[in-house]
N, C-alpha and C. Protein backbone atom coordinates (compact mmCIF):
# COMPACT_ATOMS: atom_id res chain seq x y z
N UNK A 1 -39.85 -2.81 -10.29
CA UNK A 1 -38.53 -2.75 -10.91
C UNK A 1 -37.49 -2.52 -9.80
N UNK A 2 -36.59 -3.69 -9.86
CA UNK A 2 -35.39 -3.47 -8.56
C UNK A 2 -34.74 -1.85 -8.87
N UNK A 3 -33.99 -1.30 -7.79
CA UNK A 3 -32.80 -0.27 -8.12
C UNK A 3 -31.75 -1.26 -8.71
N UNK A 4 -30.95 -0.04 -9.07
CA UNK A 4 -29.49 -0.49 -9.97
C UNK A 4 -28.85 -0.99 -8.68
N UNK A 5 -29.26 -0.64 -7.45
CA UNK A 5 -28.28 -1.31 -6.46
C UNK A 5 -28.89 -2.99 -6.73
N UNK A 6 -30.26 -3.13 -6.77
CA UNK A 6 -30.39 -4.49 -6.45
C UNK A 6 -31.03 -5.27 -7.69
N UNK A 7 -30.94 -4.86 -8.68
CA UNK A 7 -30.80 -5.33 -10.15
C UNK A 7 -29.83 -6.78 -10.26
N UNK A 8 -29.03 -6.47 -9.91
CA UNK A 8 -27.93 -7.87 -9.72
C UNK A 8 -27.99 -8.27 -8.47
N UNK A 9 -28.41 -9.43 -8.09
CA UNK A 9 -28.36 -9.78 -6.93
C UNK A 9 -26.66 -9.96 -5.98
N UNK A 10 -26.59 -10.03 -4.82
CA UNK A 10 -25.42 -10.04 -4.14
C UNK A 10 -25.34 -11.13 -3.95
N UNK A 11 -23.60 -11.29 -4.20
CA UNK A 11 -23.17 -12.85 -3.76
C UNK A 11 -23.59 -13.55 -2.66
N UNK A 12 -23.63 -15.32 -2.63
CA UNK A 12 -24.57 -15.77 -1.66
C UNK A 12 -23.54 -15.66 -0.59
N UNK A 13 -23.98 -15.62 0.50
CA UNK A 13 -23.02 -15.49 1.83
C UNK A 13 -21.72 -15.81 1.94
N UNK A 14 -21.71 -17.31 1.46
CA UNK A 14 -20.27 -17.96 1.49
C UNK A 14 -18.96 -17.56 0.72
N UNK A 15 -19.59 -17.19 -0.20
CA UNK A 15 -18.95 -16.87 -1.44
C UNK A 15 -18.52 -15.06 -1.11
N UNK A 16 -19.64 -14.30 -0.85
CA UNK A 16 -19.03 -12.95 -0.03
C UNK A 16 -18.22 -13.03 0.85
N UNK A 17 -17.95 -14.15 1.93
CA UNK A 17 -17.33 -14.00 3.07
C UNK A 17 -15.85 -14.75 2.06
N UNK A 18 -15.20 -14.88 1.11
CA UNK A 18 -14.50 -15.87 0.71
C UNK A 18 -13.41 -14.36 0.28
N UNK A 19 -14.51 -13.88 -0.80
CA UNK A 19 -14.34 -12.53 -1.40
C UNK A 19 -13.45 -11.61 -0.39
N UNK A 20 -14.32 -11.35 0.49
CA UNK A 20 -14.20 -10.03 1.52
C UNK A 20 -12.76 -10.41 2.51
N UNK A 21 -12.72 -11.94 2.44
CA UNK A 21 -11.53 -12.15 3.45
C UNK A 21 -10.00 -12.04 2.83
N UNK A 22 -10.00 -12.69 1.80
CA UNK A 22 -9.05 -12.75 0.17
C UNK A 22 -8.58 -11.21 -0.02
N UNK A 23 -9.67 -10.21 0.28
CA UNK A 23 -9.17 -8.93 -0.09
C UNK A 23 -8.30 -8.55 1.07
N UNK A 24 -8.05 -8.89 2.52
CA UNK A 24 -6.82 -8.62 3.32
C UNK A 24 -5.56 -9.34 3.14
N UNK A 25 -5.69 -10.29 2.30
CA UNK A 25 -4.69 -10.69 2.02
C UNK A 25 -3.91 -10.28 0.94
N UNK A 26 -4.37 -8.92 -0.10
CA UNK A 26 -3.80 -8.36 -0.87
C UNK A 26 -3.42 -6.62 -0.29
N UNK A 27 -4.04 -6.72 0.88
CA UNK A 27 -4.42 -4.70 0.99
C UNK A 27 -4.81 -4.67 2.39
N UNK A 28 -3.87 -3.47 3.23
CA UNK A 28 -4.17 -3.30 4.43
C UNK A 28 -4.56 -1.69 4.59
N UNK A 29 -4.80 -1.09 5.76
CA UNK A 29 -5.44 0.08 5.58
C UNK A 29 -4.40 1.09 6.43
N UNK A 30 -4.30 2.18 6.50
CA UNK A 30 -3.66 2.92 6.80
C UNK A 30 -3.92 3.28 8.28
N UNK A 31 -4.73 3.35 8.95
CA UNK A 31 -5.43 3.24 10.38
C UNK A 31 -4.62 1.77 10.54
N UNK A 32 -4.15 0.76 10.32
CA UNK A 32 -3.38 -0.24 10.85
C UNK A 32 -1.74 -0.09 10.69
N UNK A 33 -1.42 0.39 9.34
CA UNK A 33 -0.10 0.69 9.53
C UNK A 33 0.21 2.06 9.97
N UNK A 34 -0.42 2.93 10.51
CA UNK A 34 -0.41 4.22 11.20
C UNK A 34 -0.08 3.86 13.06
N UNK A 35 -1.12 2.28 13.02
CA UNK A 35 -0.91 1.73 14.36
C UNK A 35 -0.02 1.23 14.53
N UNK A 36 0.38 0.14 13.58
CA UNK A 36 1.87 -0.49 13.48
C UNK A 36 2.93 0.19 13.76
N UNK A 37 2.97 1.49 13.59
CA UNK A 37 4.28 2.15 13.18
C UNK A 37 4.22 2.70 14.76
N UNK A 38 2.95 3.36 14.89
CA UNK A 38 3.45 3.98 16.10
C UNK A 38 3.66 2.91 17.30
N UNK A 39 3.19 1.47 17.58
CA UNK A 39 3.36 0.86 18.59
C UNK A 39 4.71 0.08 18.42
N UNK A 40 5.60 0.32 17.51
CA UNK A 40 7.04 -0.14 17.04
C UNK A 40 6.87 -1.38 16.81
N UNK A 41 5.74 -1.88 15.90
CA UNK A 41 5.46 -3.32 15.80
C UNK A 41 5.42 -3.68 14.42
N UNK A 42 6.00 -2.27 13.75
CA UNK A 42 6.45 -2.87 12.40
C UNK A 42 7.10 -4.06 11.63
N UNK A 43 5.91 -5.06 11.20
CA UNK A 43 6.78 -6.40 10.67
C UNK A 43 6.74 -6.42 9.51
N UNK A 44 7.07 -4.98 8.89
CA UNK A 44 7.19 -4.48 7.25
C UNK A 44 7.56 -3.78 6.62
N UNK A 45 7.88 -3.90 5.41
CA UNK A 45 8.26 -2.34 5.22
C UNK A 45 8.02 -1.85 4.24
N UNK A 46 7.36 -0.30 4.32
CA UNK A 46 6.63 0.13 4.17
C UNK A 46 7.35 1.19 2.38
N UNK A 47 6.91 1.03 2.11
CA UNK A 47 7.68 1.94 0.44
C UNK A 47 6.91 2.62 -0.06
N UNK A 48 7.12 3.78 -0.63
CA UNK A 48 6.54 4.93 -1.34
C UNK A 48 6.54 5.29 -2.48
N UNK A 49 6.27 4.50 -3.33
CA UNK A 49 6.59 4.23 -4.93
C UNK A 49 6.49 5.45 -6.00
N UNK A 50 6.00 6.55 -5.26
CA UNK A 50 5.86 7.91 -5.87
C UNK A 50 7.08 8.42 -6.41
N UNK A 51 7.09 9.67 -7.29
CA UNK A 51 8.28 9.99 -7.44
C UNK A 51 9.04 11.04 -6.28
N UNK A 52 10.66 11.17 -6.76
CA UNK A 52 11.30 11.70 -5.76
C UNK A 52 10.61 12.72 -5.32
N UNK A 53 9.60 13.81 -5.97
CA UNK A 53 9.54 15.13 -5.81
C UNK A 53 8.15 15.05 -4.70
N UNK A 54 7.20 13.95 -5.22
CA UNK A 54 6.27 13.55 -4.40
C UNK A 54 6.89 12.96 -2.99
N UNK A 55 7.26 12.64 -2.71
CA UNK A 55 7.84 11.45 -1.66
C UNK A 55 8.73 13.02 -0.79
N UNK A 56 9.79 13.80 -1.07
CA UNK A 56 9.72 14.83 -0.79
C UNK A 56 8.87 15.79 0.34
N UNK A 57 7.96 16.36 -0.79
CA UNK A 57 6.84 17.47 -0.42
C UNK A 57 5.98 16.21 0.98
N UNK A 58 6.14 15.52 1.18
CA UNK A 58 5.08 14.46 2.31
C UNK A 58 5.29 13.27 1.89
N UNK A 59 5.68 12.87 2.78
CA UNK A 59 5.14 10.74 3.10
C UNK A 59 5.00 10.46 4.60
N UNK A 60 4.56 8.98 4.45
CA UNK A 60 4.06 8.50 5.38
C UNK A 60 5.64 8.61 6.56
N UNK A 61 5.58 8.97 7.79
CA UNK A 61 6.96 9.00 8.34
C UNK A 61 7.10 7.08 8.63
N UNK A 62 8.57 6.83 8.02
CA UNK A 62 9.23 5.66 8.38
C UNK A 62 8.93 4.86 7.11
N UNK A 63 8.46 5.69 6.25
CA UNK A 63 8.23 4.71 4.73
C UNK A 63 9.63 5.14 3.85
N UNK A 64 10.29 4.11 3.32
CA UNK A 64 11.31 4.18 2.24
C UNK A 64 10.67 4.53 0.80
N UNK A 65 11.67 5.21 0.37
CA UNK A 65 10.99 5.78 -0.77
C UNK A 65 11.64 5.14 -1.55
N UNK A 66 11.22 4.17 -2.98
CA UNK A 66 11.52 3.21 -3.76
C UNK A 66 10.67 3.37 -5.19
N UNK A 67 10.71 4.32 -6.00
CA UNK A 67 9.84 4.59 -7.22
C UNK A 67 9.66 2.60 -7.91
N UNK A 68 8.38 3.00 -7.95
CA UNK A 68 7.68 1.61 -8.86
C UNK A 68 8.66 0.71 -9.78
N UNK A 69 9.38 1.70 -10.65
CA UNK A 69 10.28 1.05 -12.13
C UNK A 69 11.10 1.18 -11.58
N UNK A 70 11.48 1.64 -10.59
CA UNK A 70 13.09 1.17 -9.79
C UNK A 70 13.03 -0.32 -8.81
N UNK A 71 12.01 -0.91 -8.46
CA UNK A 71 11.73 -1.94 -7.99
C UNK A 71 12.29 -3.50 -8.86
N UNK A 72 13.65 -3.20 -8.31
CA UNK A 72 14.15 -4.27 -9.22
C UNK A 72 14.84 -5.49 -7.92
N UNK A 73 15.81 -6.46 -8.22
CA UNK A 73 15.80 -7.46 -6.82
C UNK A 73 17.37 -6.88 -6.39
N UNK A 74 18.16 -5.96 -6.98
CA UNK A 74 19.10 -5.54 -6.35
C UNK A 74 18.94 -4.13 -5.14
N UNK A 75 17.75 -3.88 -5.66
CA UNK A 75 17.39 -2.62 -4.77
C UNK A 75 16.76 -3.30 -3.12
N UNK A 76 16.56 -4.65 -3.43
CA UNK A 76 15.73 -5.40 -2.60
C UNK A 76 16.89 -6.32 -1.72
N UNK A 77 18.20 -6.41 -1.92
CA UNK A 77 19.04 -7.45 -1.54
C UNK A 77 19.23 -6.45 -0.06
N UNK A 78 18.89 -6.07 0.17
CA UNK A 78 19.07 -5.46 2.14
C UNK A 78 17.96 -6.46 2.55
N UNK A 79 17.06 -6.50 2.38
CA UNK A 79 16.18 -7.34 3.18
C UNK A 79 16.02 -8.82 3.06
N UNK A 80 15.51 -9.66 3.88
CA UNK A 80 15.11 -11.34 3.65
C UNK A 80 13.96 -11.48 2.79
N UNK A 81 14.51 -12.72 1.65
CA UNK A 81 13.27 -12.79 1.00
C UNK A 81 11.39 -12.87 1.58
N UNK A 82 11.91 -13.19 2.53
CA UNK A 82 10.55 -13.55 3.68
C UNK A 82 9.76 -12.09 4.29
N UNK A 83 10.34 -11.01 3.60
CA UNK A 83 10.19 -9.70 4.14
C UNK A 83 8.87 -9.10 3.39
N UNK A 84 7.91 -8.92 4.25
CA UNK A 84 6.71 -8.00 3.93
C UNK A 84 6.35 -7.02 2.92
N UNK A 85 6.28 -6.81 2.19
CA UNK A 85 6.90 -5.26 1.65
C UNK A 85 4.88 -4.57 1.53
N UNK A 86 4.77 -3.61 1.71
CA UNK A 86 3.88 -2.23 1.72
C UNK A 86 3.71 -1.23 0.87
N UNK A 87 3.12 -1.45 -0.47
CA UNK A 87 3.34 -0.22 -1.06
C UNK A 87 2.25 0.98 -0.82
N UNK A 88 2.38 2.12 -1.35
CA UNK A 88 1.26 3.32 -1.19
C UNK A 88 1.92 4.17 -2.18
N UNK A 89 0.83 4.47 -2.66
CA UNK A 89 1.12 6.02 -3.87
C UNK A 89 0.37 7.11 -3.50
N UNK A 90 -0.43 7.88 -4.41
CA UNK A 90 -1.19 9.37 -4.00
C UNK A 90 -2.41 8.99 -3.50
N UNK A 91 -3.05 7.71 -3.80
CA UNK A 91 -4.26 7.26 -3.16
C UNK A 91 -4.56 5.93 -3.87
N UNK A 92 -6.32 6.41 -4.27
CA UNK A 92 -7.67 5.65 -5.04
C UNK A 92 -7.62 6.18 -6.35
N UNK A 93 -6.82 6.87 -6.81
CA UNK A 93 -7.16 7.67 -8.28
C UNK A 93 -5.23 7.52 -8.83
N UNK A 94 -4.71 6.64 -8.44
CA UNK A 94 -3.23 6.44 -8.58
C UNK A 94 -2.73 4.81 -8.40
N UNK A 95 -2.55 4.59 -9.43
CA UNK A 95 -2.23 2.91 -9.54
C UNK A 95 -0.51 2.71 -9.21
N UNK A 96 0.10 3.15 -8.92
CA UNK A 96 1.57 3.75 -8.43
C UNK A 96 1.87 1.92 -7.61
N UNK A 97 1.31 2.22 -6.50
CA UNK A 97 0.80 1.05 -5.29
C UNK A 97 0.26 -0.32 -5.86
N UNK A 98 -0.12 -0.48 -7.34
CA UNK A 98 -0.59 -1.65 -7.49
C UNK A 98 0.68 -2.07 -8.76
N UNK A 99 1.34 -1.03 -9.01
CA UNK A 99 2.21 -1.25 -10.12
C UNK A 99 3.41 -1.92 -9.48
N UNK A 100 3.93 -1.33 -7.77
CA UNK A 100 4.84 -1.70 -7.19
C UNK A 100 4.43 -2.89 -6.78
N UNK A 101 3.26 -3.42 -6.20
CA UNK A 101 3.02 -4.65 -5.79
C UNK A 101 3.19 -5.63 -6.43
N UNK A 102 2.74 -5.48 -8.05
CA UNK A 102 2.98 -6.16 -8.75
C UNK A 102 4.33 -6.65 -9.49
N UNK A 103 5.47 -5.98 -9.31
CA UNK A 103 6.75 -5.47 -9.69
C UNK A 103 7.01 -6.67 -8.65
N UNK A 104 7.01 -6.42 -7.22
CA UNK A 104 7.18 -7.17 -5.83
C UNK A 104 6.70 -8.83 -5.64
N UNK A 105 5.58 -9.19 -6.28
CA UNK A 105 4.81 -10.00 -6.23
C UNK A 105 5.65 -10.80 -7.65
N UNK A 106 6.02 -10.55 -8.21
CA UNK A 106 7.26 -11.10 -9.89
C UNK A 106 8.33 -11.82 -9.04
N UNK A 107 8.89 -10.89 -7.98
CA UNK A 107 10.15 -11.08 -7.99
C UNK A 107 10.12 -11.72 -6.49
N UNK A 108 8.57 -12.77 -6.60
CA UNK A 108 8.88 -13.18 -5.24
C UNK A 108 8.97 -12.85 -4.15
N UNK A 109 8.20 -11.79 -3.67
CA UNK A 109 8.11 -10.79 -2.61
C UNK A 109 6.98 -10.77 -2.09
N UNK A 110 6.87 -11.25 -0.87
CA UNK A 110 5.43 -10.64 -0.10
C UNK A 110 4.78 -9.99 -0.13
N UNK A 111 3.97 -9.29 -0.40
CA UNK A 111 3.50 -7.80 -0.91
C UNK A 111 1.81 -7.25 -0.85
N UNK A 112 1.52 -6.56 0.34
CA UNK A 112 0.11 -5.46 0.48
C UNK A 112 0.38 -4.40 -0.02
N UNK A 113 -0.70 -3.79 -0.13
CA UNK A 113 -1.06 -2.48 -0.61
C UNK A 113 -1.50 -1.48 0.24
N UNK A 114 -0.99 -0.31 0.59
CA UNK A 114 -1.76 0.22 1.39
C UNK A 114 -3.25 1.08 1.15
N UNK A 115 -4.43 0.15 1.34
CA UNK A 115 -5.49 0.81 0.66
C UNK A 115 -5.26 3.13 0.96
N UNK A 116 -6.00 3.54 0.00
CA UNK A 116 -6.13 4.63 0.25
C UNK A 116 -4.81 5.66 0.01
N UNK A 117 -3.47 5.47 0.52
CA UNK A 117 -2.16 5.47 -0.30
C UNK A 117 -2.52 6.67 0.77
N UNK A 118 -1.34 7.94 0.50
CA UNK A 118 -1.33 9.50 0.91
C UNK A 118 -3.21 9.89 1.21
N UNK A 119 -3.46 10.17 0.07
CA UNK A 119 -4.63 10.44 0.56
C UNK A 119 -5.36 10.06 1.49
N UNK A 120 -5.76 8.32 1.84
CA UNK A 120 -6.15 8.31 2.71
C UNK A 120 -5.15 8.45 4.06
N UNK A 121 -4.26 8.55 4.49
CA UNK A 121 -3.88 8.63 5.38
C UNK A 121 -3.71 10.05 5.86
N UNK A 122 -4.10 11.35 5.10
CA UNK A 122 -4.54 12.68 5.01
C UNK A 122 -5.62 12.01 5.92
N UNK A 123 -7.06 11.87 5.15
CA UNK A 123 -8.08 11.81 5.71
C UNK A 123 -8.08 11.51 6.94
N UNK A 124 -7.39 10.52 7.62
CA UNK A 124 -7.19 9.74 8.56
C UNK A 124 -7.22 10.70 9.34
N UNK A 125 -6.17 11.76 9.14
CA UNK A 125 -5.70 12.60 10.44
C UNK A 125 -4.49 12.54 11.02
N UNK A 126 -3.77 11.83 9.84
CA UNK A 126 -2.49 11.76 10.05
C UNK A 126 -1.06 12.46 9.68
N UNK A 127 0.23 12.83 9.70
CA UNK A 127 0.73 13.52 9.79
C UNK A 127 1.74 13.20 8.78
N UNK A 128 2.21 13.74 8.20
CA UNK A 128 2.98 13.48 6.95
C UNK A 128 4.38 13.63 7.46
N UNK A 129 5.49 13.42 6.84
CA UNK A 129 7.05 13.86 7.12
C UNK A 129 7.95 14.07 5.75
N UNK A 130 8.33 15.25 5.70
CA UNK A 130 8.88 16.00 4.36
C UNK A 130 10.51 15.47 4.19
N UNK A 131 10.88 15.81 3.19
CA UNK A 131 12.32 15.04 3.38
C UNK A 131 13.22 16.05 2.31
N UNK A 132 14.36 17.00 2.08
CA UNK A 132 14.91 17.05 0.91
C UNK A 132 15.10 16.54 -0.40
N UNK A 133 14.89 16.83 -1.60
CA UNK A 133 14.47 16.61 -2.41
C UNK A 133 16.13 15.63 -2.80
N UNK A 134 15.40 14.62 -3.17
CA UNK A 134 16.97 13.39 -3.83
C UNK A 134 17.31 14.12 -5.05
N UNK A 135 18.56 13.76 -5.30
CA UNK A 135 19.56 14.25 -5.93
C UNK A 135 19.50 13.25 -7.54
């Protein structure tokens, strides 16, 4: 009797490598935009779809803070339509990041995800930056 791991067999090679590549083209990782940011090679920008009070208490430093349902195309008229956009929320247990992407991805917008959101970039070993609470 197989395990539950190998009960279903795994996709045939081609078809995994199709899968696995498709998924960078929706979601980047925080160990790259942690690198991005610090080598000033930011070709994105980076948003924090959390609310004010979250975004506040810690975010990623150099991320704009832009709540999800505020993601509308007048909030967006500073930048070129051709412009990258990055979302991240509290992590893997917070759909915040897939709600903004999707908001972004409507209105014609380029748009990754930052896998892992706050949390992973905690894990990482990385350093947060606090901000006064918006008005």
């Amino acid at each position: 009797m197989p395990s539950a791991v190998a009960a279903i067999p795994a996709a045939p090679s081609a078809d995994a490598a199709a899968h696995f590549a498709a998924e960078f083209t929706f979601e980047t990782d925080c160990w790259d935009v942690h690198d991005s940011l610090r080598q000033g090679a930011a070709d994105f920008v980076l948003l924090d779809v959390r609310s004010a009070e979250l975004y506040a208490r810690g975010h990623v430093p150099g991320a704009i803070h832009l709540p999800h349902g505020k993601l509308v195309e007048s909030k967006l008229a500073a930048w070129p339509v051709d412009t990258l956009f990055v979302t991240y929320c509290a992590g893997p247990h917070c759909n915040g990041a897939a709600r903004g992407a999707l908001r972004l991805a409507r209105l014609g917008r380029p748009v990754k995800i930052m896998a892992g959101g706050i949390t992973g970039w905690v894990d990482e070993g990385f350093a947060l930056a606090t901000a006064p609470l918006e008005a």
